[in-house]
N, C-alpha and C. Protein backbone atom coordinates (compact mmCIF):
# COMPACT_ATOMS: atom_id res chain seq x y z
N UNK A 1 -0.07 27.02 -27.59
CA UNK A 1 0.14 25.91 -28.49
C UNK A 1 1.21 26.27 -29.53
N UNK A 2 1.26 27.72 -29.81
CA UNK A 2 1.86 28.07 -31.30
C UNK A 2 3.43 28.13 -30.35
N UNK A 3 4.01 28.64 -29.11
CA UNK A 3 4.49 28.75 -28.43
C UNK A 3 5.77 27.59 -28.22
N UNK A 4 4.92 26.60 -27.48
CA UNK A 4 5.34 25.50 -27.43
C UNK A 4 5.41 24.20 -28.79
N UNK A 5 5.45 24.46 -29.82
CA UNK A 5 5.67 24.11 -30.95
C UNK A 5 4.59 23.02 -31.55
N UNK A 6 3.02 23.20 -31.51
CA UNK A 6 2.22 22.09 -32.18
C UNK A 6 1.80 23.17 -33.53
N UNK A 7 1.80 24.43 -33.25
CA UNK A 7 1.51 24.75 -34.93
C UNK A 7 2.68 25.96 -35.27
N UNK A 8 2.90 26.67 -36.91
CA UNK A 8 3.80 27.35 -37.28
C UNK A 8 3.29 28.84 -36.71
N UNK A 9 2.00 28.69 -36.54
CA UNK A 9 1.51 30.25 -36.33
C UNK A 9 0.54 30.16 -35.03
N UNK A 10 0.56 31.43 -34.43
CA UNK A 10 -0.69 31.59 -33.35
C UNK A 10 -2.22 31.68 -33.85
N UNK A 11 -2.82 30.87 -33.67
CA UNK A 11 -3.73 30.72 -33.86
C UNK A 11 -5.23 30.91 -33.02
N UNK A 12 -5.78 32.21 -33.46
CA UNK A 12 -7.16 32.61 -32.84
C UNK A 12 -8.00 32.24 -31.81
N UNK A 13 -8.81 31.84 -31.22
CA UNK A 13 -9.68 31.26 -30.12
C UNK A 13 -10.73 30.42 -31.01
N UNK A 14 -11.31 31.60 -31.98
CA UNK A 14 -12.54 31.37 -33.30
C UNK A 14 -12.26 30.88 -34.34
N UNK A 15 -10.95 30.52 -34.52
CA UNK A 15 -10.04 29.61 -35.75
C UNK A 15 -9.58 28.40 -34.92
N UNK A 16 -10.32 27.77 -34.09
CA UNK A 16 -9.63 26.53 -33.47
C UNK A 16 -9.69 25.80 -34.03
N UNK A 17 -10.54 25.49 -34.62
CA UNK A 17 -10.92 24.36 -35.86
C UNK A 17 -9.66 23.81 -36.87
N UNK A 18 -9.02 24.58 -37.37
CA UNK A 18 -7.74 25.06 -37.97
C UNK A 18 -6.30 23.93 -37.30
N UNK A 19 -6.53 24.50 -35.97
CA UNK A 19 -6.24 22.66 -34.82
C UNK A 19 -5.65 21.78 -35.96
N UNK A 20 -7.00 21.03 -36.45
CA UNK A 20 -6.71 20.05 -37.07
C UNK A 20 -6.32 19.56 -38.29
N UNK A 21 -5.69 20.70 -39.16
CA UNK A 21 -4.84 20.73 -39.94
C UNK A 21 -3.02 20.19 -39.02
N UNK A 22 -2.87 20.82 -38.35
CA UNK A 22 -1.64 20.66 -37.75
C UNK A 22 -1.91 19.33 -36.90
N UNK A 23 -2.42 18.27 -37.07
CA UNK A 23 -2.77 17.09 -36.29
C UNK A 23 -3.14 17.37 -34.81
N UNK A 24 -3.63 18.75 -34.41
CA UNK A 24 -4.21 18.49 -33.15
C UNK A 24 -5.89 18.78 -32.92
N UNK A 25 -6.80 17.74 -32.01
CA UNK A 25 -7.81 17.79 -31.91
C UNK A 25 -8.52 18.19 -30.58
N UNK A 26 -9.32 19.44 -30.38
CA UNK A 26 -9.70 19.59 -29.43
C UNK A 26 -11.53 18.85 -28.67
N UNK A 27 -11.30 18.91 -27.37
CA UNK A 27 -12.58 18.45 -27.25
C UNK A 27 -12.97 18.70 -25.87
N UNK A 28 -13.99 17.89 -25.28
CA UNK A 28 -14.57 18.12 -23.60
C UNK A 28 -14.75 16.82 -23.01
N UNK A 29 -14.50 16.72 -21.93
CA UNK A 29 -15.38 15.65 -21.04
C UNK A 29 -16.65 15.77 -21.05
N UNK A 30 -16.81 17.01 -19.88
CA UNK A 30 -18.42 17.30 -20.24
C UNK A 30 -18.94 18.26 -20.89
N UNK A 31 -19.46 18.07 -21.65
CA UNK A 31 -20.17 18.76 -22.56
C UNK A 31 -20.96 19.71 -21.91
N UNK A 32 -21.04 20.63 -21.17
CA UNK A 32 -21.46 21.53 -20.64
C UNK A 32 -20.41 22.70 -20.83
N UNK A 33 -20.61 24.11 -20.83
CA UNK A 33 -19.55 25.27 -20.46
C UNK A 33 -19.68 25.66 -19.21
N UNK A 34 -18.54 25.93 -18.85
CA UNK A 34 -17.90 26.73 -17.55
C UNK A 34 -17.18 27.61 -17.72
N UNK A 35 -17.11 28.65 -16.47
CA UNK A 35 -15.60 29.66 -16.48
C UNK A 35 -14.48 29.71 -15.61
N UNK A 36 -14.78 28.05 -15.17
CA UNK A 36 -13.63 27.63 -14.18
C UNK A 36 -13.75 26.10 -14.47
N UNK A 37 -12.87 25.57 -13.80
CA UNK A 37 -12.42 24.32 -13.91
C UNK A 37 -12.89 23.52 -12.51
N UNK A 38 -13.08 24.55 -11.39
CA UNK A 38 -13.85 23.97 -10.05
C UNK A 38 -14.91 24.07 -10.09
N UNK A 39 -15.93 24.54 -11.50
CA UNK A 39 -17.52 24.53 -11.41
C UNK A 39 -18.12 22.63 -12.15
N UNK A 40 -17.11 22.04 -12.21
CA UNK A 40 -17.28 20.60 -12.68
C UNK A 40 -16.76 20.21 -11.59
N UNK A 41 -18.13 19.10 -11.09
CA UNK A 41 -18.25 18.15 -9.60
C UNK A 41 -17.16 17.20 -10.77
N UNK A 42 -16.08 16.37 -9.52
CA UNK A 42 -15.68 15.40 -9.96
C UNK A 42 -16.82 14.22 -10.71
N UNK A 43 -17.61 14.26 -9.18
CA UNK A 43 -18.31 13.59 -9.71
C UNK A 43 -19.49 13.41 -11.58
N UNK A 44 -19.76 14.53 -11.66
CA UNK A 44 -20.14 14.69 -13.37
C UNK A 44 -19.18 14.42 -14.27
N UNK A 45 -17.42 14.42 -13.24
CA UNK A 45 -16.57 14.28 -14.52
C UNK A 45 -16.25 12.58 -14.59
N UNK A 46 -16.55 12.01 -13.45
CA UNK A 46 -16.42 10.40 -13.75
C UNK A 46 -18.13 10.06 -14.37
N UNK A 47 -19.02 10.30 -14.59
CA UNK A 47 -20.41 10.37 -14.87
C UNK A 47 -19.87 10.24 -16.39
N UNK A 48 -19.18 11.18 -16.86
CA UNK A 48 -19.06 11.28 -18.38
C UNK A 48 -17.41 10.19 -18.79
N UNK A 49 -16.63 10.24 -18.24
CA UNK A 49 -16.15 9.37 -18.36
C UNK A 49 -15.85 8.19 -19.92
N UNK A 50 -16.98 7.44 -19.14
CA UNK A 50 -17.27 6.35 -19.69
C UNK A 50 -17.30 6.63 -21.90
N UNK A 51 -17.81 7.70 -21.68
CA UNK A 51 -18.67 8.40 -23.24
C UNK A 51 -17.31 9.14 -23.86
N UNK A 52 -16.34 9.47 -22.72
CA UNK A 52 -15.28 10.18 -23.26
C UNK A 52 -13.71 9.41 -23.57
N UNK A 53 -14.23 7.76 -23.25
CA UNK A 53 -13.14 7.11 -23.22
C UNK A 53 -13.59 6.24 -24.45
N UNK A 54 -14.84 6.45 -25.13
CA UNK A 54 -15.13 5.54 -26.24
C UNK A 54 -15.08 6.62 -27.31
N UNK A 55 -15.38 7.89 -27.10
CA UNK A 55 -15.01 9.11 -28.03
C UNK A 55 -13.05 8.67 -28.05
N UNK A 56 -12.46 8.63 -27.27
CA UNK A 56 -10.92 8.59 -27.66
C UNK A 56 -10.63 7.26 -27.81
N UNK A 57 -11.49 5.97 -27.92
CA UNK A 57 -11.04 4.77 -29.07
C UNK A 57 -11.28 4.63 -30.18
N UNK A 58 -12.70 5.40 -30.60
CA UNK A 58 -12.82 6.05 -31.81
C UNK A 58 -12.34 6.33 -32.61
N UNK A 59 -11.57 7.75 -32.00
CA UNK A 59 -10.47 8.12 -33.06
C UNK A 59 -9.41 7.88 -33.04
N UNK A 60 -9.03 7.12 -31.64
CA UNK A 60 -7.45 6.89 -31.65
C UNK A 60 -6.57 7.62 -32.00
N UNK A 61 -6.28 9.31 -31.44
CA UNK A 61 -5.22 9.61 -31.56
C UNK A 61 -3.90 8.94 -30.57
N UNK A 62 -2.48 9.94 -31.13
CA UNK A 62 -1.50 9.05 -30.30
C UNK A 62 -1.31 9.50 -29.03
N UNK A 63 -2.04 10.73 -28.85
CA UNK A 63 -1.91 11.54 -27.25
C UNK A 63 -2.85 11.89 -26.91
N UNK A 64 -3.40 11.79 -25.88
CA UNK A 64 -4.56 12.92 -25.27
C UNK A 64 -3.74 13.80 -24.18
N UNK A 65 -4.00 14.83 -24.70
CA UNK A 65 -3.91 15.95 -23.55
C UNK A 65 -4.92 16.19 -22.53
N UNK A 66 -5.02 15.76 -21.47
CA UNK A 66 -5.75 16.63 -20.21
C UNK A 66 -5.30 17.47 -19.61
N UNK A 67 -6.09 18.38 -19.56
CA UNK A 67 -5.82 19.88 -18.94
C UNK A 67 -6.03 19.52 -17.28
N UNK A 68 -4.85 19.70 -16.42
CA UNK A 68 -5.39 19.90 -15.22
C UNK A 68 -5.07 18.65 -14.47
N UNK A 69 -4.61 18.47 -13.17
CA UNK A 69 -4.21 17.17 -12.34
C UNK A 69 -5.72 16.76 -11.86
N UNK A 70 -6.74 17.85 -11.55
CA UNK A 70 -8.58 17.37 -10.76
C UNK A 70 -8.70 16.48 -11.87
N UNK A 71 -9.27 17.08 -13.38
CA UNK A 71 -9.74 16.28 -14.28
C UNK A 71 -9.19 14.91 -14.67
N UNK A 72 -7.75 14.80 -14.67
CA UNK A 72 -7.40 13.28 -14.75
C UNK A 72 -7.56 12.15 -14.07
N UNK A 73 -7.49 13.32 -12.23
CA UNK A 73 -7.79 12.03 -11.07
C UNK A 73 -9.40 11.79 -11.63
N UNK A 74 -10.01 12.85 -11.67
CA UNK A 74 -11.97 12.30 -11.72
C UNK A 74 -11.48 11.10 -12.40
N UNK A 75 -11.12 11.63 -13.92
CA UNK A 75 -11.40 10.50 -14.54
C UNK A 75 -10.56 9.22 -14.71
N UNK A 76 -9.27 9.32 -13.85
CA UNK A 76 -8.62 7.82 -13.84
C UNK A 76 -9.33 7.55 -12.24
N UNK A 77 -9.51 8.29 -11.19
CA UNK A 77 -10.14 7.60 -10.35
C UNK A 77 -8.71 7.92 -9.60
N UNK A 78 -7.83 8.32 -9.98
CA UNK A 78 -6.14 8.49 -9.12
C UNK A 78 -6.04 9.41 -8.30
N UNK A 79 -5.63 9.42 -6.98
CA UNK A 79 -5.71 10.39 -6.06
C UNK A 79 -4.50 11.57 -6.53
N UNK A 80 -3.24 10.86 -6.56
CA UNK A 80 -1.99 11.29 -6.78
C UNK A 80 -1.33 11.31 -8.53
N UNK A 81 -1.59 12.12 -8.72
CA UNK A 81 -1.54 12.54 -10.32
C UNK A 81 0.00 13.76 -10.62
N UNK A 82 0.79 12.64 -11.64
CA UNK A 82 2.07 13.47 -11.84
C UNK A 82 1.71 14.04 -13.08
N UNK A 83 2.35 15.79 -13.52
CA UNK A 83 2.60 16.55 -14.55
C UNK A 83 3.37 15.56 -15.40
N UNK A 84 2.51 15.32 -16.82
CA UNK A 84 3.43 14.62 -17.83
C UNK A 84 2.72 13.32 -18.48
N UNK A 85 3.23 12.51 -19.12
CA UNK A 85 3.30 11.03 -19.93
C UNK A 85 2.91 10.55 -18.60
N UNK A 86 1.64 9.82 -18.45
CA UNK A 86 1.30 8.83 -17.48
C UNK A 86 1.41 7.41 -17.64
N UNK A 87 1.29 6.73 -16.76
CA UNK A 87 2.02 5.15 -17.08
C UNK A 87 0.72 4.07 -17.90
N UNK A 88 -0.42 4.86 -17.92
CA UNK A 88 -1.30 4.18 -18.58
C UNK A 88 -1.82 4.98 -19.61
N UNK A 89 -2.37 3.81 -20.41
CA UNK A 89 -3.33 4.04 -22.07
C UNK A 89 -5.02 4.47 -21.74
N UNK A 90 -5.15 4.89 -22.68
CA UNK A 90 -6.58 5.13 -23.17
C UNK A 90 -6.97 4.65 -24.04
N UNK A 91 -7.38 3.36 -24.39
CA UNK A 91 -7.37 2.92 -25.48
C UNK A 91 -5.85 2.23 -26.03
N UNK A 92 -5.58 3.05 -27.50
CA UNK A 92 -4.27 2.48 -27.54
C UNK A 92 -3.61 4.33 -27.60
N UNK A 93 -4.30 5.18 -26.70
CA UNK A 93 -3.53 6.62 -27.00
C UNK A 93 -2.66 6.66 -25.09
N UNK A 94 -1.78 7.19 -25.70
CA UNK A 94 -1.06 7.89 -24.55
C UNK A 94 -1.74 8.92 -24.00
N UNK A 95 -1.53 9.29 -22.78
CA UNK A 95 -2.05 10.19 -21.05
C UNK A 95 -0.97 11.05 -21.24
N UNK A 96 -1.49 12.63 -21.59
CA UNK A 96 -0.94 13.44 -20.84
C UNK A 96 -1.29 13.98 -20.03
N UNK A 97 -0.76 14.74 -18.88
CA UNK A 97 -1.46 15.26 -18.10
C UNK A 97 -0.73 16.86 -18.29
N UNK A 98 -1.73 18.31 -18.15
CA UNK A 98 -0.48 19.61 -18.21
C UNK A 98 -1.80 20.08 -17.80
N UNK A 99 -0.97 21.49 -17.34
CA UNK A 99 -1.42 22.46 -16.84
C UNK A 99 -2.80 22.74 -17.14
N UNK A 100 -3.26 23.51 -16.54
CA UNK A 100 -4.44 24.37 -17.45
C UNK A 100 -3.93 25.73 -17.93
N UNK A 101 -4.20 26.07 -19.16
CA UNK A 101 -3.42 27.71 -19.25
C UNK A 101 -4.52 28.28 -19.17
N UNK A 102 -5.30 28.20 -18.25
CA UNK A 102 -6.22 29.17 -17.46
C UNK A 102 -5.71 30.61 -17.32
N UNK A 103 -6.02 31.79 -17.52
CA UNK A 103 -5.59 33.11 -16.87
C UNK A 103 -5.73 32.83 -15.51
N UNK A 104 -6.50 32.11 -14.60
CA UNK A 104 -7.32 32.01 -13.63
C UNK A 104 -5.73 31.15 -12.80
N UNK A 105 -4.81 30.38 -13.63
CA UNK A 105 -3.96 29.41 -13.10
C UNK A 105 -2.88 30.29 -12.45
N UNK A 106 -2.71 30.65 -11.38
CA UNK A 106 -1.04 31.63 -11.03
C UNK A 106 -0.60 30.67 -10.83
N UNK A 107 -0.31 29.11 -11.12
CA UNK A 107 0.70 28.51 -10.35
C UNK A 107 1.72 28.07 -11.20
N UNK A 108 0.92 28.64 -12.85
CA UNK A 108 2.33 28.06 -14.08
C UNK A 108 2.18 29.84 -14.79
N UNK A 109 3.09 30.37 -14.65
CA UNK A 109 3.65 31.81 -15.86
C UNK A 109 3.62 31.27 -16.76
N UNK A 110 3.28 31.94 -18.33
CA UNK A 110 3.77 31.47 -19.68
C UNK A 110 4.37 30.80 -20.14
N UNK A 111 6.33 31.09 -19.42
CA UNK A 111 7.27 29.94 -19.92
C UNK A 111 6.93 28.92 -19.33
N UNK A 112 6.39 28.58 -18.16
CA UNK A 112 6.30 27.14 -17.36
C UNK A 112 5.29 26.55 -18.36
N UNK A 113 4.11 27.22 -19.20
CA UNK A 113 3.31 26.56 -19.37
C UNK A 113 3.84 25.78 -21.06
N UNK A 114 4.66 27.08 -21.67
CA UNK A 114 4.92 26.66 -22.74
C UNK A 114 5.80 25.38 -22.58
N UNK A 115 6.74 25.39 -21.51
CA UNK A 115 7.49 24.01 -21.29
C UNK A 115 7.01 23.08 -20.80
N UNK A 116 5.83 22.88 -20.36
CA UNK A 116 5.53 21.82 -19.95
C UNK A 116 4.35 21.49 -21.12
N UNK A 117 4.16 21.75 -22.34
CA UNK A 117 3.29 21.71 -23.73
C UNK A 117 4.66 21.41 -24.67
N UNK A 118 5.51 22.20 -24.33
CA UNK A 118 6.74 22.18 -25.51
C UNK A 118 7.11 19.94 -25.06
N UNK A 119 7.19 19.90 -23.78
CA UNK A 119 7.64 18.21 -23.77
C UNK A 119 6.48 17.31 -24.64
N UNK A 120 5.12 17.43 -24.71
CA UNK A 120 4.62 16.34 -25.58
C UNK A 120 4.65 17.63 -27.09
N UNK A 121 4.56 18.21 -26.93
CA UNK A 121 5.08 18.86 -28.89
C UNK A 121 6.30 17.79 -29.35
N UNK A 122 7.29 18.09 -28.40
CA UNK A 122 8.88 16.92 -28.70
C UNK A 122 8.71 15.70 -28.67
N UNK A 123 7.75 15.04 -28.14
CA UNK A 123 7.16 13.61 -28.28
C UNK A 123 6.71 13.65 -29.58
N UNK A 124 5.88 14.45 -29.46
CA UNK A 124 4.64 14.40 -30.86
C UNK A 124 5.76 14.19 -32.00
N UNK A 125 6.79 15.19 -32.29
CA UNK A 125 7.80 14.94 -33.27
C UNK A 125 8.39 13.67 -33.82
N UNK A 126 9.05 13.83 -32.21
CA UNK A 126 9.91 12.39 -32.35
C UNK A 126 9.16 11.17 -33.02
N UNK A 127 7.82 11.09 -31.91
CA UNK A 127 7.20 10.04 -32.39
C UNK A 127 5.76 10.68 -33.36
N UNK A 128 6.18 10.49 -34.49
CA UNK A 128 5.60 10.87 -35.76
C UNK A 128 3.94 10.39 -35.14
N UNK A 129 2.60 11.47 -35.10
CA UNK A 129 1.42 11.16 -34.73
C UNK A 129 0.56 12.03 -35.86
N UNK A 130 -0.42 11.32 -36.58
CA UNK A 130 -1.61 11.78 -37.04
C UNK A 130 -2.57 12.41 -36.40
N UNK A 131 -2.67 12.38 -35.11
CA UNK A 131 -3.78 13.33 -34.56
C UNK A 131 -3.28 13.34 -32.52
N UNK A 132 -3.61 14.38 -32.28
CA UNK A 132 -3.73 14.73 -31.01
C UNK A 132 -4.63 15.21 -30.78
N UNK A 133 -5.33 14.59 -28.91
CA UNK A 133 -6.52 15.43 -28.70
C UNK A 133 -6.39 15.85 -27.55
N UNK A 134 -6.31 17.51 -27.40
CA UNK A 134 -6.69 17.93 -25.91
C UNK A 134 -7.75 18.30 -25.39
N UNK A 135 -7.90 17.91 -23.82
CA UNK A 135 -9.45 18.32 -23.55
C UNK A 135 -9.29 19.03 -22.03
């Protein structure tokens, strides 16, 4: 995050909270923990869905970040899911879709991941936002 330009400093795992000073907000679909991203059935992730799309009209930030192309199809229901600004809303927030920076991910190195985080950081700029939420 500190990398790809959403805060001035790197910031801890146990200082995430901190996030939301720099307008970004973190969160979950499902409220359960895992240590992978394939131990969530699609199916539990369209199950929650519904609870996670009234959590982001709520607060209405101007972006949501989703981690991951599985988690967006669960939850748009989309087979074919592009890296980036998707053509639909959540509410009134913009779809991102990026990587997971999983250690677990070999398919993005560091710089890939920071550049593909650094394009909605340059959104976020351009277009002046009070809060971001990734999940």
């Amino acid at each position: 995050m500190h990398l790809a330009g959403f805060t001035p400093r790197q910031i801890a795992p146990q200082d995430s909270g901190i996030m939301l000073r720099h307008g970004c907000g973190l969160t979950t679909v499902v409220e359960r923990p895992t240590a992978r991203e394939d131990q969530i059935a699609p199916a539990e992730c369209q199950a929650a869905a519904a609870a996670f799309e009234r959590k982001v009209v709520e607060h209405a930030p101007a972006f949501v970040a989703v981690l991951g192309k599985p988690a967006w199809s669960a939850l748009s229901g989309q087979r074919h899911v592009a890296w980036g600004r998707q053509p639909t809303l959540m509410g009134t927030s913009a779809i991102w879709v990026l990587p997971n920076p999983s250690g677990r991910n070999r398919a993005f190195d560091l710089s890939r991941l920071v550049e593909a985080y650094a394009e909605l950081a340059t959104t976020a700029l351009v277009d002046p936002v009070e809060k971001c939420a990734c999940v």
